[in-house]
Protein backbone atom coordinates (compact mmCIF):
# COMPACT_ATOMS: atom_id res chain seq x y z
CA UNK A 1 112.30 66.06 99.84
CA UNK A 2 113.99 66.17 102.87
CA UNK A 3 112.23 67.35 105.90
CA UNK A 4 114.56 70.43 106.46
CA UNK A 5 113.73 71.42 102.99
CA UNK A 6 110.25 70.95 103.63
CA UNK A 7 109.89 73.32 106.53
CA UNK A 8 112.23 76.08 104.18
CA UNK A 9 109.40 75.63 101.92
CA UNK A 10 106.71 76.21 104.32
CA UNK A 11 108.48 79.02 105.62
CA UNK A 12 108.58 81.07 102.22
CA UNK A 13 105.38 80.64 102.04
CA UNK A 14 104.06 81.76 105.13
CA UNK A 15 106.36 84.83 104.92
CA UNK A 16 105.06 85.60 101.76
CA UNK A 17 101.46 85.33 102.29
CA UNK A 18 101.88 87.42 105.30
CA UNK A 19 104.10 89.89 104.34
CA UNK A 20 101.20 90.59 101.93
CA UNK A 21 98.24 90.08 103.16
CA UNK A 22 98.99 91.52 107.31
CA UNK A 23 102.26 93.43 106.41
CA UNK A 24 101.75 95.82 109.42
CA UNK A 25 101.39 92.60 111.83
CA UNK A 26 104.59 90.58 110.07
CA UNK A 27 106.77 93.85 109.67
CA UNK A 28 107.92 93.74 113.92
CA UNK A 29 108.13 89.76 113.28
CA UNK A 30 110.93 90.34 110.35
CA UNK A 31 112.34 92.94 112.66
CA UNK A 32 113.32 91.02 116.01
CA UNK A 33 114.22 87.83 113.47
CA UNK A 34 118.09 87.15 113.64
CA UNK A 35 119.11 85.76 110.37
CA UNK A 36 122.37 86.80 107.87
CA UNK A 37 122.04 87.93 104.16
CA UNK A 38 123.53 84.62 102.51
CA UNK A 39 120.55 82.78 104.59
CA UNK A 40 117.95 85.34 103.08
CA UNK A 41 119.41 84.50 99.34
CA UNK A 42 119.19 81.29 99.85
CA UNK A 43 116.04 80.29 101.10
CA UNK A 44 114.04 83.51 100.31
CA UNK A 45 115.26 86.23 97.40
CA UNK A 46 116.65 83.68 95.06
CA UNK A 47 113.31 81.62 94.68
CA UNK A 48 111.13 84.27 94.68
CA UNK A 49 113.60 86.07 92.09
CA UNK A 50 113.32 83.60 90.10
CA UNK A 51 109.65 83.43 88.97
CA UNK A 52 109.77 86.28 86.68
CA UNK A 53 112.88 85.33 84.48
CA UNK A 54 111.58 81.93 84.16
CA UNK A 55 107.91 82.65 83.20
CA UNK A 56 108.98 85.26 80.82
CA UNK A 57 111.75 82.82 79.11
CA UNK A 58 108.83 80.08 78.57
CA UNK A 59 106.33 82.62 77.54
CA UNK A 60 108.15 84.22 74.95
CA UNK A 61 110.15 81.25 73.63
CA UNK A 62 107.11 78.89 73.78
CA UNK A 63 104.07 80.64 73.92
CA UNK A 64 104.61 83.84 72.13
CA UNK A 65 102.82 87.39 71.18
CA UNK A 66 100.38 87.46 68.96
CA UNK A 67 100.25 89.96 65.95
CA UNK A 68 97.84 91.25 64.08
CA UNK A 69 98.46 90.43 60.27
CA UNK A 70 101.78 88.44 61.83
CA UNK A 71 100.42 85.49 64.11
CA UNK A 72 102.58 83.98 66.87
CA UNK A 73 105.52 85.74 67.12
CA UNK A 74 108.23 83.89 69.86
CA UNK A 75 111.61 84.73 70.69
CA UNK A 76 114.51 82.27 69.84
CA UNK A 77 115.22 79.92 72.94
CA UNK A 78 119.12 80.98 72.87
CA UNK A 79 117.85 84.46 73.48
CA UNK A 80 114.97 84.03 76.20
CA UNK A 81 117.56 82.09 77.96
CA UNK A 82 119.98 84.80 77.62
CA UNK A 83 117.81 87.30 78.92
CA UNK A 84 116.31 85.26 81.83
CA UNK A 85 119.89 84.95 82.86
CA UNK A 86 120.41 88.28 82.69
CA UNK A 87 117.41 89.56 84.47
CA UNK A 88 118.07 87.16 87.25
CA UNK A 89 121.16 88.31 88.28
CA UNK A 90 119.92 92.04 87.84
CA UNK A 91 117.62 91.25 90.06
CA UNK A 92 120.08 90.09 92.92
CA UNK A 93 121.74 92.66 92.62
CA UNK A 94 119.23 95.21 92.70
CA UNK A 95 117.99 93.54 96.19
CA UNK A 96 121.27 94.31 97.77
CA UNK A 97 122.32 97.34 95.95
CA UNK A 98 118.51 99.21 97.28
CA UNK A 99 119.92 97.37 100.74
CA UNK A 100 123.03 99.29 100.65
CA UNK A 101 120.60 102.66 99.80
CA UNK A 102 118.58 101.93 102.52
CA UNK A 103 121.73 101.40 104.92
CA UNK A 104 123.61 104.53 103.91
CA UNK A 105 120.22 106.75 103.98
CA UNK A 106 119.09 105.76 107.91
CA UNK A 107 120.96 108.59 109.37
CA UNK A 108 119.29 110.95 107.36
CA UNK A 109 115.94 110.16 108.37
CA UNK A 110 116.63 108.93 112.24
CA UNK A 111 117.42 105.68 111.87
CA UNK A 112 120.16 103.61 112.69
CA UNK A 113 122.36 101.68 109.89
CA UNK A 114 122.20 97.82 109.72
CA UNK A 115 122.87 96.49 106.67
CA UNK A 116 121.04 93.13 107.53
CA UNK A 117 117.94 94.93 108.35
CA UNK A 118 118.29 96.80 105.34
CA UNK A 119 118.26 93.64 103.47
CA UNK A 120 115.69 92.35 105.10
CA UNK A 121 113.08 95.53 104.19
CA UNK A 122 114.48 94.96 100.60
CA UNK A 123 113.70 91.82 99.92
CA UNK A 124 110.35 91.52 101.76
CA UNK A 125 109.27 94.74 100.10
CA UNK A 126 110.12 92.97 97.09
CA UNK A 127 107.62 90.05 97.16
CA UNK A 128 104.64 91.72 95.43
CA UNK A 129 107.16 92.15 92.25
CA UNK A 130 108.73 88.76 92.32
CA UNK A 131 105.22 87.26 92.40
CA UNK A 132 103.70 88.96 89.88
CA UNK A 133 106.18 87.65 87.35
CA UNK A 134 104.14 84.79 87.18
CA UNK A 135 102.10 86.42 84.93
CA UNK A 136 104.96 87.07 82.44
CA UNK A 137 104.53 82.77 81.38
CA UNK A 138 100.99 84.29 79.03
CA UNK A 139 102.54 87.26 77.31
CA UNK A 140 99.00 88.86 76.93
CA UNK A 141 98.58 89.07 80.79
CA UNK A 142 101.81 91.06 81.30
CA UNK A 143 100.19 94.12 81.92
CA UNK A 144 99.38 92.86 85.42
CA UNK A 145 102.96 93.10 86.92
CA UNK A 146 101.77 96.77 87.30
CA UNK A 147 100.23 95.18 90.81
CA UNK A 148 104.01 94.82 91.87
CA UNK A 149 103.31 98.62 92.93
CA UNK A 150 102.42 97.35 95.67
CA UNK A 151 106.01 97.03 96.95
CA UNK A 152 105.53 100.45 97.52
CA UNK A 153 103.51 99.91 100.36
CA UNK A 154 105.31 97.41 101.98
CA UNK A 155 108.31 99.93 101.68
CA UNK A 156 106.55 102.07 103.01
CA UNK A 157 105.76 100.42 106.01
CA UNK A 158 108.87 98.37 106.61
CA UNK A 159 111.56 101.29 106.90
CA UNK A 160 110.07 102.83 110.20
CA UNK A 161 109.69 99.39 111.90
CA UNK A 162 113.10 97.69 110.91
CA UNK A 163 115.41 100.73 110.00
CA UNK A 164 113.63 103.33 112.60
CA UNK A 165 113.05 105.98 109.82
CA UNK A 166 111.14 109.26 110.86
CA UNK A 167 109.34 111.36 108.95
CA UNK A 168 110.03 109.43 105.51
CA UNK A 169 108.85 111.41 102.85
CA UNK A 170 107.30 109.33 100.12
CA UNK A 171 109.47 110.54 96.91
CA UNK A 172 111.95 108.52 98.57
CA UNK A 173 110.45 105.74 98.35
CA UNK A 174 109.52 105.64 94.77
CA UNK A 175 112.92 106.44 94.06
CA UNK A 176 114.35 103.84 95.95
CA UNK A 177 111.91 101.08 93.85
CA UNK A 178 112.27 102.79 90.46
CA UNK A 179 116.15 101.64 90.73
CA UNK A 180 115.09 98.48 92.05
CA UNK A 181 112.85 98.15 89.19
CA UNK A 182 115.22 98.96 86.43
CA UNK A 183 118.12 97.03 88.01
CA UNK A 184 115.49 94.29 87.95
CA UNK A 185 114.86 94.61 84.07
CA UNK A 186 115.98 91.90 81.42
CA UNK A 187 117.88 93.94 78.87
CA UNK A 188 115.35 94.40 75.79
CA UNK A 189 117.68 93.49 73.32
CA UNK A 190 117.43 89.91 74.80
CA UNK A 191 113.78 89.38 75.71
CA UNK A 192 113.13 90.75 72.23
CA UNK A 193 114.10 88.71 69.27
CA UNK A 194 113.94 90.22 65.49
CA UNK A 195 111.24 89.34 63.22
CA UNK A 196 113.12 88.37 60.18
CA UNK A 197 109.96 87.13 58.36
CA UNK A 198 107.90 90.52 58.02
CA UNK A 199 108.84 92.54 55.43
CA UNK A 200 108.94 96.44 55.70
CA UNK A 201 107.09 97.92 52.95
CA UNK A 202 108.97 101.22 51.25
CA UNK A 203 107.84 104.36 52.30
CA UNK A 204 106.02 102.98 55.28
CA UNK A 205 108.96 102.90 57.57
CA UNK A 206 108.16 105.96 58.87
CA UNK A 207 104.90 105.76 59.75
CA UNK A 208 105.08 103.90 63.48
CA UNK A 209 106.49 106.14 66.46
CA UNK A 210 106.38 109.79 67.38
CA UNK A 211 107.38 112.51 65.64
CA UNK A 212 111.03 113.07 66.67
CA UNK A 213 111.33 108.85 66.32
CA UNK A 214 110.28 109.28 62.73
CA UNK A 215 112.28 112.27 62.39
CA UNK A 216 115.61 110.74 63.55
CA UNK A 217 115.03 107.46 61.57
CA UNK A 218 114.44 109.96 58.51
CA UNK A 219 117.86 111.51 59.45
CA UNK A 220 119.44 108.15 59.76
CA UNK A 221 118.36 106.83 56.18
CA UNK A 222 119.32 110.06 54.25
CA UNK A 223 123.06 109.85 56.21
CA UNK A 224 123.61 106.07 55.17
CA UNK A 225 122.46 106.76 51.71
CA UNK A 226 125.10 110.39 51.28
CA UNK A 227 121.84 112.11 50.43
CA UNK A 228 121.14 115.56 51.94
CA UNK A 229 117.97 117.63 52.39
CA UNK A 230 117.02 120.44 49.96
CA UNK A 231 117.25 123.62 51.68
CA UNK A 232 114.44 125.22 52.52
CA UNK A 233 112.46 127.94 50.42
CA UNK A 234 113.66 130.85 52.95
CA UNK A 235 117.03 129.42 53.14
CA UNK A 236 117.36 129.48 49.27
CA UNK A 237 116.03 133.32 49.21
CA UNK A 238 118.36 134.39 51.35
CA UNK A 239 121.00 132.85 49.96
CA UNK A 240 120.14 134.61 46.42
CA UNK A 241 119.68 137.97 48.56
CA UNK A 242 123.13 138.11 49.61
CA UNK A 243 124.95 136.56 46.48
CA UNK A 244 123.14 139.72 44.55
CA UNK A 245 124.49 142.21 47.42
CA UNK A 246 127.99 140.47 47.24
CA UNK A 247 127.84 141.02 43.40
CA UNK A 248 126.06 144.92 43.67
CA UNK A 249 129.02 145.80 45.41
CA UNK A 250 131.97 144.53 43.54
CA UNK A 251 130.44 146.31 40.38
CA UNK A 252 130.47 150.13 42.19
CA UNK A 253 133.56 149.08 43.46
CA UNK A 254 134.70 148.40 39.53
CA UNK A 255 132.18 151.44 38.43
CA UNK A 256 134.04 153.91 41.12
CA UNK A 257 137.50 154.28 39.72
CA UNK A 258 136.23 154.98 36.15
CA UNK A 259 133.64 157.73 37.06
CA UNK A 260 136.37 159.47 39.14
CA UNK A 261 139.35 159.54 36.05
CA UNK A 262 136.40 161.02 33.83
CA UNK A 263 135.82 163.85 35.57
């Protein structure tokens, strides 16, 4: 490793343990920094960004869930590659597409628009998720990306120092990170992979999911088979009620004419 590469390396890491742990103190550093976008890809968002597709590509493809009554369940490698690929690029392009938010929003809230320094909030603030991928390589330990809230905070923090936003009220923020996060997502059809091998029992299809799931699967099955519901008991009555009217009537109407010529 060459020396320049060395001190890169240092450098991410002594951004992102203080952007962390003294974000208030680092914050005005990041600020009066003069640096360009492709230099923050490169030696800072695309690592980081990184973590999280590749941990949850080895996890699932090599490691695996495991279910009860099913064991080890991993996803094909084709299709953990697939969707670490995927997820990667979503998450460049959520860092600069919450950049261009944060750019086109600093009038509103007193600020002044910079499009570098609105990179620069989005892909510190971003840290806390980009770590926390690491946890995605042991599929049972997933459950604690839901530290990447943290972000939040960071957000939180970072606008007022680098973009000079007043008075920001916090809804904004969350919105601004929920796109981030689901820009950020691998598509599920390619983090998931089918499990050919278990066998759905008849008449037990139905079972899993919420009402109006199991209600729309039901709908689903009785369209692909041409099969329709019986109507219901009230449906049925009425129907009889007014084919009896229908027929009451057309028998005075037949009655009528006969009664009159008799008298």
């Amino acid at each position: 490793m060459s020396s320049a590469a060395g001190t890169e390396s240092r450098t991410l890491v002594d951004r992102a343990k203080a952007i962390l742990m003294k974000p208030k103190e680092e914050w005005p550093v990041i600020a009066a920094e003069k640096t360009e976008i492709a230099a923050l890809y490169r030696t800072y968002v695309i690592p980081l960004a990184a973590i999280g597709p590749v941990a949850n590509a080895i996890g699932g493809a090599l490691i695996g869930t495991n279910l009860v009554g099913v064991g080890a369940v991993r996803v094909p490698f084709t299709n953990a590659v697939v969707g670490a690929v995927i997820a990667f690029a979503l998450s460049l392009l959520g860092t600069y597409v919450v950049a261009r938010v944060i750019d086109y929003l600093a009038p509103r809230y007193g600020g002044t628009r910079d499009l570098t320094g609105a990179f620069k909030v989005s892909a510190y603030s971003s840290t806390a998720q980009w770590l926390v991928g690491i946890f995605s390589l042991i599929p049972a330990l997933s459950g604690l990306s839901i530290l990447g809230l943290y972000g939040l905070y960071l957000l939180y923090l970072g606008l007022p120092v680098v973009m000079a936003y007043a008075n920001l009220p916090p809804l904004s923020v969350g919105c601004l990170c929920k796109s981030r996060a689901m820009l950020g997502r691998a598509p599920r059809g390619e983090s998931r992979a089918p499990l050919p091998h278990v066998r759905v029992v008849p008449g037990t299809e139905t079972t899993g999911g919420s009402a109006w799931e199991r209600s729309s699967r039901s709908r689903t099955r009785r369209v692909a088979s041409g099969k329709r519901r019986a109507p219901s008991t009230w449906a049925a009555r009425s129907r009889r009620s007014v084919t009896a009217c229908s027929a009451s009537i057309s028998i005075r109407r037949r009655i009528s004419p006969s009664v009159s010529a008799s008298t």
